[in-house]
Protein backbone atom coordinates (compact mmCIF):
# COMPACT_ATOMS: atom_id res chain seq x y z
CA UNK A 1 151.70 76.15 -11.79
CA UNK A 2 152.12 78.95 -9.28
CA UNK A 3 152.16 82.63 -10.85
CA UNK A 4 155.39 84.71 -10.91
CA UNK A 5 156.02 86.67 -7.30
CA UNK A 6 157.10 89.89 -7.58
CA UNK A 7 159.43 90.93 -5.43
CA UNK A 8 160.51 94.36 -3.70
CA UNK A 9 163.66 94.28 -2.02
CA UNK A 10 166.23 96.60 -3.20
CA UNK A 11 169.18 95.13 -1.53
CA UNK A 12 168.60 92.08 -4.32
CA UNK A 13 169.89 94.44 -7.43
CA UNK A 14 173.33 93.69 -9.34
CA UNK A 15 174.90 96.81 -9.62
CA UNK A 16 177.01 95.97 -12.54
CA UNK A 17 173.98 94.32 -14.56
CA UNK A 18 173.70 91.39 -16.29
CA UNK A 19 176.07 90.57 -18.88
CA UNK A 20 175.56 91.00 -22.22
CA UNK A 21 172.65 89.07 -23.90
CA UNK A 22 171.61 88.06 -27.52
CA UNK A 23 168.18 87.02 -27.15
CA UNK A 24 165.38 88.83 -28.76
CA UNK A 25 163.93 89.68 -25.16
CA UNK A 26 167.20 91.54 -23.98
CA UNK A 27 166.17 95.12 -22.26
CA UNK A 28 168.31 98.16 -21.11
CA UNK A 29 168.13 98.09 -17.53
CA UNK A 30 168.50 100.86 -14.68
CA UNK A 31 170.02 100.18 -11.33
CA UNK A 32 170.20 103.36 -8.66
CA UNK A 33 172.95 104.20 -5.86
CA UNK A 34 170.23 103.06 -3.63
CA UNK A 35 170.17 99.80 -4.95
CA UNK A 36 173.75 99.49 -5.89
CA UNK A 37 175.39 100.17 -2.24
CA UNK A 38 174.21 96.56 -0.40
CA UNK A 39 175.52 94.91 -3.43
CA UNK A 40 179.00 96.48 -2.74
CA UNK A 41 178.86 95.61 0.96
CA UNK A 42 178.52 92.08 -0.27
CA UNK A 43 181.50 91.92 -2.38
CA UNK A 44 183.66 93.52 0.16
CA UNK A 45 182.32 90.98 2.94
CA UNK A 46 183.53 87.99 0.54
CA UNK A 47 187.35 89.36 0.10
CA UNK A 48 187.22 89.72 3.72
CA UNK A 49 186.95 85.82 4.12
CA UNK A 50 190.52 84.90 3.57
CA UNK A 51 191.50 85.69 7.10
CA UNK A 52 188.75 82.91 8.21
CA UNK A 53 188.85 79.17 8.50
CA UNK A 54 189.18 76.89 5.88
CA UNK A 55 185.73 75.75 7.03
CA UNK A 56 184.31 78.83 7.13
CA UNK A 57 185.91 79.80 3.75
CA UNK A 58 184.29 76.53 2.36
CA UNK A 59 180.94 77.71 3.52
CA UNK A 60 181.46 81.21 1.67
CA UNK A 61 182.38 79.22 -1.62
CA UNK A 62 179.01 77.64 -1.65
CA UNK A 63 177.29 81.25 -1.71
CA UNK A 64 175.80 82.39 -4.58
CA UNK A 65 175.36 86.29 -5.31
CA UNK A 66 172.31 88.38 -5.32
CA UNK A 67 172.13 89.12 -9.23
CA UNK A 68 168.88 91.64 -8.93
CA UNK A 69 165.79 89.89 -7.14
CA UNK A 70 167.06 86.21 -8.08
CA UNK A 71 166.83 84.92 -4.27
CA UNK A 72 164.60 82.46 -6.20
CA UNK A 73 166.99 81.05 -8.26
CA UNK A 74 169.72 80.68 -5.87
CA UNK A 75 167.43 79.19 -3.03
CA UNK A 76 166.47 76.68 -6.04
CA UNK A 77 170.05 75.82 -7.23
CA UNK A 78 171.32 75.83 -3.53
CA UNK A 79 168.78 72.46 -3.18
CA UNK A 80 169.64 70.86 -6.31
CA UNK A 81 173.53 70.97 -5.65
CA UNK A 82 172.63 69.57 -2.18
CA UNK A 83 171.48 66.48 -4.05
CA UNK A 84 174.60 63.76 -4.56
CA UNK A 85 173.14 61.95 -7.06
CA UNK A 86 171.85 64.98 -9.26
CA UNK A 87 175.44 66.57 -9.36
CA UNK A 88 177.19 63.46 -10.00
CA UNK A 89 174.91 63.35 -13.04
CA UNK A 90 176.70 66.43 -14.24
CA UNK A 91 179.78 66.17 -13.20
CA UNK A 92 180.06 62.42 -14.63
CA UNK A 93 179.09 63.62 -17.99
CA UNK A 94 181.37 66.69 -17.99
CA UNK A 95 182.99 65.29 -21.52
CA UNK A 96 179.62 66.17 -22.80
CA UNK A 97 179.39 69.97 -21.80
CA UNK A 98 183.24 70.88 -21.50
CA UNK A 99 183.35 74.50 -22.56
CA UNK A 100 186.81 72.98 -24.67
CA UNK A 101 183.83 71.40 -27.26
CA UNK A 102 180.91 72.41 -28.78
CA UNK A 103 177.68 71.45 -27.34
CA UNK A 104 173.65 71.47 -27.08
CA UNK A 105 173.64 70.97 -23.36
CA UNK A 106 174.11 74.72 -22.40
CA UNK A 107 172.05 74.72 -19.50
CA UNK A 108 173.98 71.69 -18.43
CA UNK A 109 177.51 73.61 -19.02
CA UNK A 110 176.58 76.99 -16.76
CA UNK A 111 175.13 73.95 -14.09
CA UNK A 112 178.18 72.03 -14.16
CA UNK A 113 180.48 75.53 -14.37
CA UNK A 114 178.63 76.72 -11.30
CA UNK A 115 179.00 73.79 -9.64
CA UNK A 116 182.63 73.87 -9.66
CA UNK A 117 182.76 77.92 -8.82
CA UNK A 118 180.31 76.39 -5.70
CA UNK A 119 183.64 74.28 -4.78
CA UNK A 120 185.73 77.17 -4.84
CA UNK A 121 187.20 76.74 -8.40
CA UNK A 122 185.47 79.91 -9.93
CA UNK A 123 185.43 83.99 -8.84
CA UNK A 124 182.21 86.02 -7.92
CA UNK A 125 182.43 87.65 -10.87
CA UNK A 126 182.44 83.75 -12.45
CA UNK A 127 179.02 82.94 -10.32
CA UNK A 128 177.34 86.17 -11.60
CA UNK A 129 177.85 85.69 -14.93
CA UNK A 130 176.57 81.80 -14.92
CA UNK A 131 173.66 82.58 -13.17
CA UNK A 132 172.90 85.33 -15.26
CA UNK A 133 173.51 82.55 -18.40
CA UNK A 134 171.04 79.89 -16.35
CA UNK A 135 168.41 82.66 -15.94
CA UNK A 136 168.74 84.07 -19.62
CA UNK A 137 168.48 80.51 -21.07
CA UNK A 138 164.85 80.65 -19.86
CA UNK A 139 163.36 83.17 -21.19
CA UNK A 140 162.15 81.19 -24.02
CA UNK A 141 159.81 79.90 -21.65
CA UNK A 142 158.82 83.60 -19.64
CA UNK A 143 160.58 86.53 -21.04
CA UNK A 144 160.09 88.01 -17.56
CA UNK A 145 163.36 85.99 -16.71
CA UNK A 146 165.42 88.60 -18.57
CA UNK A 147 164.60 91.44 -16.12
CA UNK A 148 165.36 92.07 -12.65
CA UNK A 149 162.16 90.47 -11.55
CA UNK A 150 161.76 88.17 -8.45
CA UNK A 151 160.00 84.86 -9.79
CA UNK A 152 158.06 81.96 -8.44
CA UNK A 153 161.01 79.64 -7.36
CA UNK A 154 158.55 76.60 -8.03
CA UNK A 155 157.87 77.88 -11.39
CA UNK A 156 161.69 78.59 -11.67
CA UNK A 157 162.73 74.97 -11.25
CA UNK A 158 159.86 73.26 -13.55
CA UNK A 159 161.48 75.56 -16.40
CA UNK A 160 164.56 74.43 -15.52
CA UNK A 161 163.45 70.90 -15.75
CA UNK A 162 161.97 71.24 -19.14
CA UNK A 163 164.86 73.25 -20.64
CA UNK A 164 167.72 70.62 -19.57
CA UNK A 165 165.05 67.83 -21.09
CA UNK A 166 164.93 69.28 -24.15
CA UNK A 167 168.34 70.18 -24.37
CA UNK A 168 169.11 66.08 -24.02
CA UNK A 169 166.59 65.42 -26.61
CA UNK A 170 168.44 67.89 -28.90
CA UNK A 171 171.55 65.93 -28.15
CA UNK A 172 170.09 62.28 -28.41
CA UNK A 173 168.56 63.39 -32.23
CA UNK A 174 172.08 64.43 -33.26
CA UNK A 175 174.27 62.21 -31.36
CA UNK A 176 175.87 58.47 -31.82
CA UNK A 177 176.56 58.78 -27.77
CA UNK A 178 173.32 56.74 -26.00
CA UNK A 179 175.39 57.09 -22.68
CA UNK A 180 173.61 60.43 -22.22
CA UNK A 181 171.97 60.82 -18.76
CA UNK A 182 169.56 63.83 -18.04
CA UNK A 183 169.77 64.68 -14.39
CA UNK A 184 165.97 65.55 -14.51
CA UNK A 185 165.42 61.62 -14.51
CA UNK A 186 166.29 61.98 -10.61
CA UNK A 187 162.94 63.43 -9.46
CA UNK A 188 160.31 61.32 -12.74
CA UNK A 189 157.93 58.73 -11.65
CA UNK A 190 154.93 57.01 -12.71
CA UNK A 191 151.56 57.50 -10.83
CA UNK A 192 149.10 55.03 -11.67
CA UNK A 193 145.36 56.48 -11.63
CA UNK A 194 142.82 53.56 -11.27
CA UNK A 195 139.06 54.58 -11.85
CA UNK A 196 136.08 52.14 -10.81
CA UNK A 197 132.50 52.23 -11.86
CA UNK A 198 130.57 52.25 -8.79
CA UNK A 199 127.75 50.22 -10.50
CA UNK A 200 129.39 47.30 -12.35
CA UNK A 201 132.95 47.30 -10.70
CA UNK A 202 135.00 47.99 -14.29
CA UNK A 203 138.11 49.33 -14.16
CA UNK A 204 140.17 51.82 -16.09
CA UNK A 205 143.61 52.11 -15.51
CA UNK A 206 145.50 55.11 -16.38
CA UNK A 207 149.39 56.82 -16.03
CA UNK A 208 151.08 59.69 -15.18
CA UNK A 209 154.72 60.43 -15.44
CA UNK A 210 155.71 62.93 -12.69
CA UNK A 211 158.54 65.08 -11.42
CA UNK A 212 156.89 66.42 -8.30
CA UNK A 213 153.56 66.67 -6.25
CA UNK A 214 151.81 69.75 -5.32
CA UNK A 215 150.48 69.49 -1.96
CA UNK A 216 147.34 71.32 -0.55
CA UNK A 217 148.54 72.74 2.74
CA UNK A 218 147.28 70.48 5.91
CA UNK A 219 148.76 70.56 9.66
CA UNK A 220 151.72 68.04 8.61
CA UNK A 221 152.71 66.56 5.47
CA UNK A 222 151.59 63.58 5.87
CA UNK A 223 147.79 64.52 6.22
CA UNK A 224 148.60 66.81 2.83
CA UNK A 225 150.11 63.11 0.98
CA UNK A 226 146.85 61.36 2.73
CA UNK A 227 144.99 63.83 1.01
CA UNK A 228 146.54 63.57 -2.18
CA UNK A 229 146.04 59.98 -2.56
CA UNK A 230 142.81 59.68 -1.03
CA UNK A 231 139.93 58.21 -2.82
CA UNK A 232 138.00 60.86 -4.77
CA UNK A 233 134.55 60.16 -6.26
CA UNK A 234 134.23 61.19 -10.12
CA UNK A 235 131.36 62.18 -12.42
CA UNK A 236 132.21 59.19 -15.40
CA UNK A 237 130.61 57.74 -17.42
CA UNK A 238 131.67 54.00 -17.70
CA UNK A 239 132.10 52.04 -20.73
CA UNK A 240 129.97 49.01 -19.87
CA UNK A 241 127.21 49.74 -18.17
CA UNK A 242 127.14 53.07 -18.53
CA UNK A 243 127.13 54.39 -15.50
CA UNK A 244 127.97 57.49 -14.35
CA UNK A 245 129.85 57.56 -11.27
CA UNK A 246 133.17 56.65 -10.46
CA UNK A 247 136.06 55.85 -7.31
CA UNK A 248 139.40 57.10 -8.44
CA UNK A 249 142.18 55.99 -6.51
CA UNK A 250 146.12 56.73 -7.09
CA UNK A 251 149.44 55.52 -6.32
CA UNK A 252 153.13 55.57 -7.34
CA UNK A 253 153.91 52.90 -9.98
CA UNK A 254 157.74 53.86 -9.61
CA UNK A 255 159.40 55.59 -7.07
CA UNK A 256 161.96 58.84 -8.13
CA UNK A 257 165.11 59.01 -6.40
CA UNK A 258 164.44 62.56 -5.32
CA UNK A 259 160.80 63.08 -4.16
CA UNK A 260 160.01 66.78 -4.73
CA UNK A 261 157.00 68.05 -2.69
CA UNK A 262 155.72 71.69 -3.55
CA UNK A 263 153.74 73.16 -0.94
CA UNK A 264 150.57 75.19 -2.35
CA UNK A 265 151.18 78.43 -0.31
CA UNK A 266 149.98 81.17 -3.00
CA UNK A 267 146.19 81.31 -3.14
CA UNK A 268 143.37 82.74 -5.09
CA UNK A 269 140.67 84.30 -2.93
CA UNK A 270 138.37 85.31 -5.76
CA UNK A 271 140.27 89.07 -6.45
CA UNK A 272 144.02 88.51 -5.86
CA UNK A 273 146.27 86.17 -5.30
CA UNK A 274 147.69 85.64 -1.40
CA UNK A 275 149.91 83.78 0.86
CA UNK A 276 148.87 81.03 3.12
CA UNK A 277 150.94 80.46 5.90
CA UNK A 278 149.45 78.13 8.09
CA UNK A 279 151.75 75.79 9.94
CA UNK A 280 153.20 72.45 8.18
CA UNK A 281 154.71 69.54 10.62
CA UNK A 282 157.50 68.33 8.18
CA UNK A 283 159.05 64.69 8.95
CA UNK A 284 162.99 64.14 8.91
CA UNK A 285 161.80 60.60 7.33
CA UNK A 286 159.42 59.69 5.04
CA UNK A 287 158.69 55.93 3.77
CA UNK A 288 155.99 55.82 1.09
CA UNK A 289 155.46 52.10 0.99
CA UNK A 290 151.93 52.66 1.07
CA UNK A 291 151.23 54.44 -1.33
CA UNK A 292 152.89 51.80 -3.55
CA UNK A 293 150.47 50.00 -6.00
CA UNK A 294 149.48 46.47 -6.05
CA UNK A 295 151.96 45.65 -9.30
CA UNK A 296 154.70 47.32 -7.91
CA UNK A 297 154.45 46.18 -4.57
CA UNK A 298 153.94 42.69 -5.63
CA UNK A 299 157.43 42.78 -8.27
CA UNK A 300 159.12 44.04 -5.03
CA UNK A 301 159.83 47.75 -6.69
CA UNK A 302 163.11 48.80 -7.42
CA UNK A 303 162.43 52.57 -7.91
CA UNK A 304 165.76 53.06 -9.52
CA UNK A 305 165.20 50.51 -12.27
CA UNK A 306 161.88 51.47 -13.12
CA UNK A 307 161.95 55.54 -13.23
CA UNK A 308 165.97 55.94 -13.61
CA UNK A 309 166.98 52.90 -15.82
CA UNK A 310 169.47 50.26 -14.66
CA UNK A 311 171.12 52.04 -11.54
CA UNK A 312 170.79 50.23 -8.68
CA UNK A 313 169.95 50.63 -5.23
CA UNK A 314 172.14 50.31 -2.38
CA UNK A 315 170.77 49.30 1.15
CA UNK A 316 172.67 50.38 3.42
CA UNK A 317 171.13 53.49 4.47
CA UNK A 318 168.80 53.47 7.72
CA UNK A 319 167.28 55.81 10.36
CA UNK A 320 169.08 56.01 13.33
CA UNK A 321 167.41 53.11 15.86
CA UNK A 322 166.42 55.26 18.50
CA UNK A 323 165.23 58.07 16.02
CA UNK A 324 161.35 59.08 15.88
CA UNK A 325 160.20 58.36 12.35
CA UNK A 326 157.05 60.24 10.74
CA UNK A 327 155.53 57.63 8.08
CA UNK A 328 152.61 57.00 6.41
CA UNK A 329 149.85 54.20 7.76
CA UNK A 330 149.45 50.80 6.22
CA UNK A 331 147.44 51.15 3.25
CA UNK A 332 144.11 49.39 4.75
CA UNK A 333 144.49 52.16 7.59
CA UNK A 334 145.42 55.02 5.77
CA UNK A 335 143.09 57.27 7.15
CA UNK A 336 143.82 56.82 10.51
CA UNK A 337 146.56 59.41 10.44
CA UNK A 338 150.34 59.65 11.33
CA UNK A 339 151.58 57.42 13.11
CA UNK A 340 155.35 57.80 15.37
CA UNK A 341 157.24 54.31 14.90
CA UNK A 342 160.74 53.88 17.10
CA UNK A 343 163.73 52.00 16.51
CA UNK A 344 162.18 50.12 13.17
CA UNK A 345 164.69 49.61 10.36
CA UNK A 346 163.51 51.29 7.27
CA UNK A 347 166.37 50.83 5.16
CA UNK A 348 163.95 49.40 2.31
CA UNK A 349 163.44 50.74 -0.89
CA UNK A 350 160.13 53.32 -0.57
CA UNK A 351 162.28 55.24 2.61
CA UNK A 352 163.39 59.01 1.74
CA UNK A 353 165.18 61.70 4.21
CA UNK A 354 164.72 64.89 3.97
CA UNK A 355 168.16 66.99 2.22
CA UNK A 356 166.80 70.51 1.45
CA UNK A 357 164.41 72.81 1.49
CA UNK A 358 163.14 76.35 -0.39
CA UNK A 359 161.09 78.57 2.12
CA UNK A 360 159.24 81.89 1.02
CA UNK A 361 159.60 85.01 3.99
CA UNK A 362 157.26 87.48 3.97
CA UNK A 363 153.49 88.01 4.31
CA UNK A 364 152.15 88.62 0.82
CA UNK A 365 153.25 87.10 -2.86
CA UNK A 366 154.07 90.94 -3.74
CA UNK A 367 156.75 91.19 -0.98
CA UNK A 368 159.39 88.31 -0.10
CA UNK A 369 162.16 86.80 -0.01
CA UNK A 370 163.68 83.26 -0.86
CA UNK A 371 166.05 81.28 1.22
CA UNK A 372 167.24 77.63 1.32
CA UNK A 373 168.39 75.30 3.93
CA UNK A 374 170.79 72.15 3.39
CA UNK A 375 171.33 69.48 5.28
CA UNK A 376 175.11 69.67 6.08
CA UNK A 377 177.82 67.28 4.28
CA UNK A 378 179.46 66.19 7.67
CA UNK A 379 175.90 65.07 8.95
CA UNK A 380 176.33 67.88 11.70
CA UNK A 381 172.76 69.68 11.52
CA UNK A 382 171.96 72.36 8.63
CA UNK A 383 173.09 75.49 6.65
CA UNK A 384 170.83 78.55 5.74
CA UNK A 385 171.98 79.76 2.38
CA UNK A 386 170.73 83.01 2.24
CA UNK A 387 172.06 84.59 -1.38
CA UNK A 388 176.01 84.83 -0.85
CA UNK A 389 175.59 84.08 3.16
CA UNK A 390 175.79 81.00 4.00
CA UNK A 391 175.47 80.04 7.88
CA UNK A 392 174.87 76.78 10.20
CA UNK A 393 171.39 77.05 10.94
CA UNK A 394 171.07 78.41 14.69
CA UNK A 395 167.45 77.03 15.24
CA UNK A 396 165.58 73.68 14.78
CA UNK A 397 165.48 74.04 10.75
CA UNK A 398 161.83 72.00 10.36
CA UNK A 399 159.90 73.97 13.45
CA UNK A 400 161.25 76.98 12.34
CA UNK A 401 160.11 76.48 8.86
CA UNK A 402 156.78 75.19 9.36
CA UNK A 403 155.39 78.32 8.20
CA UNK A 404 157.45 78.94 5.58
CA UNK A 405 158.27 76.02 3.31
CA UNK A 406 157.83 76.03 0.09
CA UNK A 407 159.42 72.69 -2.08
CA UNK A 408 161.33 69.99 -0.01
CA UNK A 409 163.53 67.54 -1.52
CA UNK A 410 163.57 64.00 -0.25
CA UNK A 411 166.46 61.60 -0.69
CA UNK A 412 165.57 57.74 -1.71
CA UNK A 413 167.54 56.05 1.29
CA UNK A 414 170.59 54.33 -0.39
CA UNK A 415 170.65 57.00 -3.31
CA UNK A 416 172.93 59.71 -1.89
CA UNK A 417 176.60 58.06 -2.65
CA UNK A 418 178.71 60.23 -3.82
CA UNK A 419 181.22 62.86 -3.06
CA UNK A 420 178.75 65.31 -1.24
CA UNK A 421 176.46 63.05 1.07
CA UNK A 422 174.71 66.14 3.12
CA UNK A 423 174.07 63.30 5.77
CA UNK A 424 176.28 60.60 7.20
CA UNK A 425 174.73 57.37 7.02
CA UNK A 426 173.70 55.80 10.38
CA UNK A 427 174.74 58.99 11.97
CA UNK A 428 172.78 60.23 14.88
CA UNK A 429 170.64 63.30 13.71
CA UNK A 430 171.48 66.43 15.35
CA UNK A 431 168.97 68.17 17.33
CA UNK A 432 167.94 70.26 14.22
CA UNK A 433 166.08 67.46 13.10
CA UNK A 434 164.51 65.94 15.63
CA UNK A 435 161.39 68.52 15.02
């Protein structure tokens, strides 16, 4: 796990605080008319966008507000509610966390609350006091979380994770309700570690249950997945001959609806702590078939079945034809590198497209700032959610963020129905994804 950043940008301070709190790690906190003024120009920018578009006034909605240093919450959030399937999850359950009943899901309520406020059913003053509720409901996890300290967004959204599973574990103890669906179960999967004595062939076969991959930074993603899963050699000692060396090999036993891919850009260097931003070719498309093992391969794997339960998959989704598609090499030639493939249909069930992404700015992990971009709901390129601004994204979205990015989400292809699809299906990419 990454180490909290800590930020230093002023403009990111709440003047009127947070609201008040009642957990043991609750601090008086000091905010100066330095820090206070951008916060004002921000409010005063929002009222000002009745006199625009209904469009445009859509895009403001889907701002969230600068509560002091939290660009790495709302760059998180702002990638999560870009995901169909995770907000359906909420949304669909809302019986379960309606403030007009009691409930353990919490963290679920002030997700599903600012979800709605995202739609333009809540006030700014509504979003500030939810995300200061989802940040508070942390701090049982980092304390830090109750101050006006910029955190690690990656470390952000694995406490997130945790918190809304054990919230639904809470809830399944006490409950007669089985219906109960945690959205976490979007992004789990099963990696299967197989390790082989080199001397007598036995083999040990091992899992892992997932909800992401941390990548070692390489010149495109692809080479940093290759890397990943590439055959390591292992210091074992085996249990029939014993031997003591060993070929470990992995490779997804299920597939997760949302692939999250964390990009290892904070580095030790033996005294402190740095950034690494060396250049990362991200695909629009991503197929994973393989890197699927043997059994699943052979069962014809239906990700959603295995990792999610009894969903199902539709197939409908697909590339455009004339589209360039980054994807990994068969798995006898996986070494060979990446490979461009044109006008192949990979409507199957290991295909993902890219919906979001988290990128740090700035030089150093003391110094930076978060942002997010979204694919866009009419299919129609990307938005830059930046805090409260939200903007179509003026630039190719991957090239300009090779340097930058930080977690990407990728969609399953077939598992984004719902009411906010950030990307037409068989819709012609715009030019902000060709990268």
């Amino acid at each position: 796990m990454v180490p909290a950043v800590a930020g230093s940008e002023l403009n990111e301070v709440d003047p009127t605080g947070p609201p008040a709190q009642t957990t043991e790690f609750s601090r008086p906190r000091r905010f100066s008319s330095l820090q206070c003024q951008p916060q004002r120009d921000e409010v005063s920018r929002l009222r000002a966008s009745s006199g625009r578009s209904k469009t445009q006034q859509h895009q403001e909605a889907l701002g969230l507000p600068n509560i002091g240093n939290s660009c790495f919450l709302n760059a998180s959030l702002q990638c999560l509610y870009s995901l169909p399937c995770f907000c359906s999850d909420i949304t669909g359950q809302e019986d379960l966390w309606s403030p007009r009943r009691r409930t353990k899901l919490k963290l679920l309520r002030y997700l599903g609350e600012l979800y709605k406020s995202r739609q333009g059913e809540g006030s700014y003053k509504g979003k500030r006091r939810l995300l200061w509720s989802i940040k508070s409901s942390l701090a049982e996890f980092n304390e830090e979380y109750e101050h006006i300290t910029e955190q690690d967004a990656h470390e952000f959204l694995l406490l997130l994770f945790m918190k809304m599973k054990m919230e639904g574990e809470t809830l399944q103890e006490i409950s007669t309700s089985p219906s109960y669906i945690c959205p976490v179960q979007n992004f789990e999967f099963r990696l299967q570690c197989v390790r082989t004595c080199t001397s007598c062939g036995d083999k040990v076969f091992q899992e892992e249950e997932q909800n992401h991959l941390s990548l070692d930074l390489h010149p495109s993603l692809i080479a940093g997945l290759q890397f990943y899963f590439k055959p390591s050699e292992l210091e074992c000692t085996c249990r029939q001959c014993s031997g003591c060396q060993t070929t470990a090999v992995r490779h997804f036993l299920t597939l997760p609806r949302v692939l999250l891919l964390h990009m290892k850009r904070f580095h030790h260097d033996g005294a402190r702590l740095r950034k690494v931003t060396d250049a990362v070719s991200v695909p629009p498309w991503l197929s994973l078939a393989s890197l699927v093992g043997e059994q699943g391969a052979a069962a014809g794997i239906d990700p959603l079945r295995s990792s999610y339960g009894e969903g199902e998959i539709a197939s409908g989704a697909k590339p455009s034809a004339n589209m360039a598609v980054d994807h990994l090499d068969s798995a006898g030639d996986r070494d060979r590198g990446l490979q461009e493939v044109h006008g192949k249909d990979h409507s199957n069930q290991s295909t993902y497209r890219l919906s979001g992404m988290v990128s740090h700015l700035g030089e150093s992990i003391n110094t930076g700032h978060y942002v997010s971009d979204v694919a866009r709901e009419d299919g129609a390129g990307w938005l830059t959610l930046n805090d409260a601004r939200v903007t179509p994204a003026e630039t190719p979205v991957l090239r300009t963020r090779e340097k930058t990015a930080y977690m990407l989400f990728y969609v399953l292809s077939g598992a984004e129905e719902g009411s906010h699809v950030p990307l037409a299906q068989n819709q012609e990419p715009s030019g902000a994804e060709r990268d």
